[in-house]
Protein backbone atom coordinates (compact mmCIF):
# COMPACT_ATOMS: atom_id res chain seq x y z
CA UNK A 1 -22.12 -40.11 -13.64
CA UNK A 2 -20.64 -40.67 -9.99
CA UNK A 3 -19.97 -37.45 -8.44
CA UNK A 4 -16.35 -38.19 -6.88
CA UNK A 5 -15.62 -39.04 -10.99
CA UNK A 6 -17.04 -35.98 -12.20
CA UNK A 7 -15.45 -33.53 -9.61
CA UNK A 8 -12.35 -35.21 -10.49
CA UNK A 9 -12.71 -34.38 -14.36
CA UNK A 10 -13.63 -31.27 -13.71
CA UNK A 11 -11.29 -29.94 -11.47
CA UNK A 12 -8.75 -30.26 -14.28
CA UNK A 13 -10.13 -27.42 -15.90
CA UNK A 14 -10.30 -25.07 -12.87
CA UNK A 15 -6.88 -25.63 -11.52
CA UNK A 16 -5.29 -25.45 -15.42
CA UNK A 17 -3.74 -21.87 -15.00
CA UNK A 18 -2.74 -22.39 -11.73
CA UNK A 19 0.32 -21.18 -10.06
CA UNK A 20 2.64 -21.44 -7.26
CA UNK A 21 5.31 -18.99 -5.78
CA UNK A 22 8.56 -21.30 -5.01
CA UNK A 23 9.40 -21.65 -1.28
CA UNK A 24 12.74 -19.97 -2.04
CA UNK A 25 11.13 -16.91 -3.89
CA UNK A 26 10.39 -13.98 -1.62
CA UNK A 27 6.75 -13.07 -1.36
CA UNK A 28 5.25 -9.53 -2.25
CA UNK A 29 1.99 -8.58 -2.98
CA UNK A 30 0.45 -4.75 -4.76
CA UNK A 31 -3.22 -3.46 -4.67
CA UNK A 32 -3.93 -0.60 -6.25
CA UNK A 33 -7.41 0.83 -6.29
CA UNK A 34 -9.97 0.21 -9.30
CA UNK A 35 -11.59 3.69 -11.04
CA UNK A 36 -9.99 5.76 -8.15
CA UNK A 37 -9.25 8.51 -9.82
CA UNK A 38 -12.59 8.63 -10.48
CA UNK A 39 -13.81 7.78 -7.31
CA UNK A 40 -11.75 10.11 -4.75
CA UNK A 41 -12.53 13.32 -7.42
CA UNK A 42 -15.56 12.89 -8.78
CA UNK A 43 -17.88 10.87 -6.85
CA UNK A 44 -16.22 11.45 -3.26
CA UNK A 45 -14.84 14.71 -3.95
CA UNK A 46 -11.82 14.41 -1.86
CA UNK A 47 -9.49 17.30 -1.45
CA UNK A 48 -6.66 17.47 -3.67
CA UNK A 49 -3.90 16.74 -4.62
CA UNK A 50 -3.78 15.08 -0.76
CA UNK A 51 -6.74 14.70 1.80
CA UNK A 52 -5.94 13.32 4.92
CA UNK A 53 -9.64 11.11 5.41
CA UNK A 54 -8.43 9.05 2.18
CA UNK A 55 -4.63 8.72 3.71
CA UNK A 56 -6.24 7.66 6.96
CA UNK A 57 -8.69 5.25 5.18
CA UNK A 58 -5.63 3.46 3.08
CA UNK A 59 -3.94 3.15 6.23
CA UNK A 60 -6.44 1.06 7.85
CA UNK A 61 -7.05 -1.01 4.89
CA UNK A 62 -3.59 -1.56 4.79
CA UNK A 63 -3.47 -3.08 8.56
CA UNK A 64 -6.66 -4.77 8.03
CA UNK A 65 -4.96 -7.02 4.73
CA UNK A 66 -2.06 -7.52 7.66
CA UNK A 67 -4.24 -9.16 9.78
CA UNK A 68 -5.98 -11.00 7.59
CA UNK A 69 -5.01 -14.55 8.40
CA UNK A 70 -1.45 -14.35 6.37
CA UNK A 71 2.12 -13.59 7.48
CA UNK A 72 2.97 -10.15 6.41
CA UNK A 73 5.47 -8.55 7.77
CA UNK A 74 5.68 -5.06 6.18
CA UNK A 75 2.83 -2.75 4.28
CA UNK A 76 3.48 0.55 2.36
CA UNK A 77 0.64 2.66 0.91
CA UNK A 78 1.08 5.42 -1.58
CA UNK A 79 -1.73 6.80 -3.68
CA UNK A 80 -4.17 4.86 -4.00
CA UNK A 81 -1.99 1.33 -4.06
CA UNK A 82 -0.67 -0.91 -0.98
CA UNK A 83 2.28 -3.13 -0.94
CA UNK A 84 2.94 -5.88 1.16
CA UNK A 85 5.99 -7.97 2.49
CA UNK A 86 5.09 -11.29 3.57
CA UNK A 87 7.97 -13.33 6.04
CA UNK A 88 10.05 -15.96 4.02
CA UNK A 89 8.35 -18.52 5.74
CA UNK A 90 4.57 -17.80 5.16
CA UNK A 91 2.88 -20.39 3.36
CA UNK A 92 -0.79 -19.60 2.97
CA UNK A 93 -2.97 -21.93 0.58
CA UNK A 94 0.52 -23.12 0.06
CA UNK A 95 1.70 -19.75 -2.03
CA UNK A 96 -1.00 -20.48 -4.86
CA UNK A 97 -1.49 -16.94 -6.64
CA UNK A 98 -5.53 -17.52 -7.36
CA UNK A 99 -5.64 -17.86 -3.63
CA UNK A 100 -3.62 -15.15 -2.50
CA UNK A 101 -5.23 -12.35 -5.10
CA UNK A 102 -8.19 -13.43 -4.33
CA UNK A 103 -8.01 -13.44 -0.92
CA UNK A 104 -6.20 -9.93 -0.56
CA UNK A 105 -8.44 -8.26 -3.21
CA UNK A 106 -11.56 -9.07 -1.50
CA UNK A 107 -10.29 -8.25 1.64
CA UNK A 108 -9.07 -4.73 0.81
CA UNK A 109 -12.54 -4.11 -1.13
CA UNK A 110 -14.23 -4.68 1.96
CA UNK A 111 -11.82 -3.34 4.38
CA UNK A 112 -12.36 0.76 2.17
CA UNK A 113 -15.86 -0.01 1.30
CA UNK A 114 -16.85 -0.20 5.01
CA UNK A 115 -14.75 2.91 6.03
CA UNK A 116 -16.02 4.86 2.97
CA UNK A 117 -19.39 3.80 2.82
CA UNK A 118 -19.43 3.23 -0.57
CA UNK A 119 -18.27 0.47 -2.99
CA UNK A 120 -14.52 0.28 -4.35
CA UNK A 121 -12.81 -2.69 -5.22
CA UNK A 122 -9.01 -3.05 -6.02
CA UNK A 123 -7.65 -5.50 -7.31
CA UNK A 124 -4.15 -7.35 -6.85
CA UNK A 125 -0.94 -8.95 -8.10
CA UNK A 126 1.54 -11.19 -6.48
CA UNK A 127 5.45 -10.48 -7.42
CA UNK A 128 7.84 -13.23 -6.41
CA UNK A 129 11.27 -11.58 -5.80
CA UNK A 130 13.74 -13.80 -6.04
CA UNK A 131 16.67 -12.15 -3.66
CA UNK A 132 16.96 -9.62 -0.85
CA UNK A 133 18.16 -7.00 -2.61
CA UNK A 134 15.66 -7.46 -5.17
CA UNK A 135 13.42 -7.31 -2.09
CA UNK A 136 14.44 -3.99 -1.36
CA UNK A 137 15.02 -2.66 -4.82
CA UNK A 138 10.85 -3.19 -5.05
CA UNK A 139 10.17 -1.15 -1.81
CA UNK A 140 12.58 1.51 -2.94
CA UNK A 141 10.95 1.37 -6.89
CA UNK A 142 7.35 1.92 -4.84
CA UNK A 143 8.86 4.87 -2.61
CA UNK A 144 10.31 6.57 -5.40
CA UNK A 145 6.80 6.31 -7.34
CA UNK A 146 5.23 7.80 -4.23
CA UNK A 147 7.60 10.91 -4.33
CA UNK A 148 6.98 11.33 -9.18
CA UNK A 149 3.38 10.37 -7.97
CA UNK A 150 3.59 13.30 -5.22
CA UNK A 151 5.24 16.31 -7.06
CA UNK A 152 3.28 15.89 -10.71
CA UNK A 153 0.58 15.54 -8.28
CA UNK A 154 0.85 18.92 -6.56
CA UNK A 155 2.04 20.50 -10.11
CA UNK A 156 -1.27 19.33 -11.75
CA UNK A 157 -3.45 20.20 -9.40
CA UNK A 158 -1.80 23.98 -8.58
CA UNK A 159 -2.35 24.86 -12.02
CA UNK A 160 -6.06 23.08 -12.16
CA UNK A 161 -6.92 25.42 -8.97
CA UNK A 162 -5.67 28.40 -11.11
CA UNK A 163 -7.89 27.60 -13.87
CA UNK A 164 -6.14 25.02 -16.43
CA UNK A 165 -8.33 22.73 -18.38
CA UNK A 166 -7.24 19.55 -17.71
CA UNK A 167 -5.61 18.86 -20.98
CA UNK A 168 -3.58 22.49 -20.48
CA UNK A 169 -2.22 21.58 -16.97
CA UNK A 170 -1.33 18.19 -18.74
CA UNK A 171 0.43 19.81 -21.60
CA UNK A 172 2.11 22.21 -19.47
CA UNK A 173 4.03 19.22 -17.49
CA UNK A 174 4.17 17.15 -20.12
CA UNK A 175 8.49 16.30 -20.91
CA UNK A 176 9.18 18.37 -17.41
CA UNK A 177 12.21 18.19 -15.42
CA UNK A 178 12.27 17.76 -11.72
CA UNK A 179 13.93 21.15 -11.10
CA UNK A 180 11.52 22.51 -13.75
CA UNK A 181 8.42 21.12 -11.93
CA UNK A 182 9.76 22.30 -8.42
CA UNK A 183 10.79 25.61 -9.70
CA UNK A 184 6.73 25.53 -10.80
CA UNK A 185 5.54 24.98 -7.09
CA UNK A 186 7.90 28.07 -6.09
CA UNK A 187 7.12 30.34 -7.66
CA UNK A 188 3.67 30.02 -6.54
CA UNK A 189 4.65 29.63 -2.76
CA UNK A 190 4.68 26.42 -2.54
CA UNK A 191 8.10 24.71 -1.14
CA UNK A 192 8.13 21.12 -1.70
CA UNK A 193 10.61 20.05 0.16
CA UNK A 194 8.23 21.34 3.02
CA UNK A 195 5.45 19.37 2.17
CA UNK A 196 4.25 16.10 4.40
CA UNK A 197 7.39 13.31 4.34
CA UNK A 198 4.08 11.04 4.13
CA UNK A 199 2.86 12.52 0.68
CA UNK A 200 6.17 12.78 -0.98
CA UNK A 201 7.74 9.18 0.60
CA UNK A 202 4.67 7.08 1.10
CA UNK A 203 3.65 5.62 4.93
CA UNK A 204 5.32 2.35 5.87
CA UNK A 205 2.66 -0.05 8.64
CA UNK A 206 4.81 -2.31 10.92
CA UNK A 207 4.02 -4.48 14.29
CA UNK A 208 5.24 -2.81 17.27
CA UNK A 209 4.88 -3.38 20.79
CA UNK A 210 3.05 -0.26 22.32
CA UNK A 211 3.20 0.32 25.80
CA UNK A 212 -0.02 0.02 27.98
CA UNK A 213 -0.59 0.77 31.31
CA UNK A 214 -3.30 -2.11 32.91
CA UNK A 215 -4.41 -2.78 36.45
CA UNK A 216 -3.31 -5.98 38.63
CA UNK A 217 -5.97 -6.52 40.10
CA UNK A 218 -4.34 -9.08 42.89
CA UNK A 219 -2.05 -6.86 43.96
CA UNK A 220 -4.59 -3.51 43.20
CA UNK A 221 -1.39 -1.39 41.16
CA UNK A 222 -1.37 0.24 37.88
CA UNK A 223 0.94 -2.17 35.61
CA UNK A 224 2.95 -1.06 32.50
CA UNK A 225 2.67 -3.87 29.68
CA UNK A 226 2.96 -3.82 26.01
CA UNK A 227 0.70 -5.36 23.09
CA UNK A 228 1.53 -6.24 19.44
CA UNK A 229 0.24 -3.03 17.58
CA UNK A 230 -0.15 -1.90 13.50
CA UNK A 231 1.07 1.84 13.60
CA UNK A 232 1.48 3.89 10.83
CA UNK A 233 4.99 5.17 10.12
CA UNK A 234 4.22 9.07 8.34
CA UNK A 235 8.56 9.92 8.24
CA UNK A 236 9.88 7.27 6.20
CA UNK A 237 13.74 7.10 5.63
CA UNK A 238 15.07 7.31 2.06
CA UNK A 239 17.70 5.66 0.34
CA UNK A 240 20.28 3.25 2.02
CA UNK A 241 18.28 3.83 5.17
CA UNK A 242 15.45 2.56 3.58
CA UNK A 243 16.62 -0.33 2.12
CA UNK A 244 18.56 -1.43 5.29
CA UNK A 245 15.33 -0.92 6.83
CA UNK A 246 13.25 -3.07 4.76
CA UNK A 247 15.84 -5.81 5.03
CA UNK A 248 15.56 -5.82 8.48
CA UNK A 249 11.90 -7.91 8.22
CA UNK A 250 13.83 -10.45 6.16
CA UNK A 251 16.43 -11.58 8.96
């Protein structure tokens, strides 16, 4: 058979589940870590409920995926998962979703494996939004996971360190209230309002322009210039402020 005639048939069958995000659909993509659980308690043996080596290591995964050849705008990392806002007008591999998974999956699995030096592998899903305030509903949905996340996080683990089973410190939270849960952490010290804004809100990654001193060498004087930086935002807002903040990458 003649090649072009065969790639031709064929082809049919690997583009059959394809899909497309619409032009007029906003763009956001989520990665969340494969067997992480796993891997930051058991294998790694990271600190818990919070070590600041993993936080850093998400962060720089999370600006490596935003400089990975596609248009994104915004990143937010919580846990073990990243979010992404892409700008209305990206259009990478023309907003197929094989392409962009893919792509972002692999890139992230690299991006940890090299700073852990070890394997991990997340994988991905693309989520078409299909207004602005549906936009920012997601960011706030992923913010307010970050702060259930945190505080059943830092219940769990308080009574694991005082010598719960796993299935006891799970019992014991199991149908708990907020207050309930909060009330837990005081009486053992622990305020949680005082905790890190980062653990309890999540850590937004945006371009800014950093100032830099450099050297003119013409005129021989110390020049102050900016650059297009990734840096890590640890204080989030919350609410309104929030939202009006993510909507600002949409205008």
């Amino acid at each position: 058979m003649v090649f072009e005639d065969l790639d031709k048939e064929m082809r049919v069958y690997e583009e059959s589940l394809d899909q497309y995000i619409l032009s007029d659909m906003y763009l956001a993509a989520r990665l969340d870590g494969r067997s992480f659980t796993r891997l930051t308690k058991e294998v790694c043996q990271f600190e818990a409920p919070f070590d600041v080596r993993f936080r850093d290591m998400m962060v720089e995964t999370t600006k490596a995926l935003m400089n990975s050849g596609f248009r994104i705008v915004y990143g937010f990392t919580e846990s073990d998962e990243i979010s992404l806002l892409f700008h209305p007008d990206d259009n990478t591999f023309g907003r197929k979703v094989r392409k962009i998974n893919s792509t972002l999956a692999g890139e992230a699995s690299a991006a940890f494996s090299l700073l852990l030096g070890k394997a991990a592998t997340f994988n991905c899903r693309v989520i078409p939004l299909p207004s602005r305030e549906r936009v920012a509903d997601y960011f706030a949905w992923r913010q307010e996971d970050a702060h259930r996340n945190s505080l059943n996080a830092w219940c769990y683990w308080t009574l694991r360190k005082e010598g719960c089973s796993v299935s006891e410190a799970t019992a014991a939270l199991e149908g708990k209230s907020v207050p309930y849960k909060n009330e837990l952490l005081f009486q053992r010290g622990i305020n949680y309002n005082d905790l890190p804004a980062w653990q309890k809100r999540g850590i937004g990654v945006t371009f800014e322009d950093v100032p830099k001193e450099g050297y003119n060498p013409l005129t021989k004087e110390t020049v102050l210039t900016s650059r297009r930086e990734l840096v890590a935002n640890l204080e989030l807002k919350l609410g309104e402020e929030y939202r009006q903040f993510i909507l600002g990458f949409l205008n």
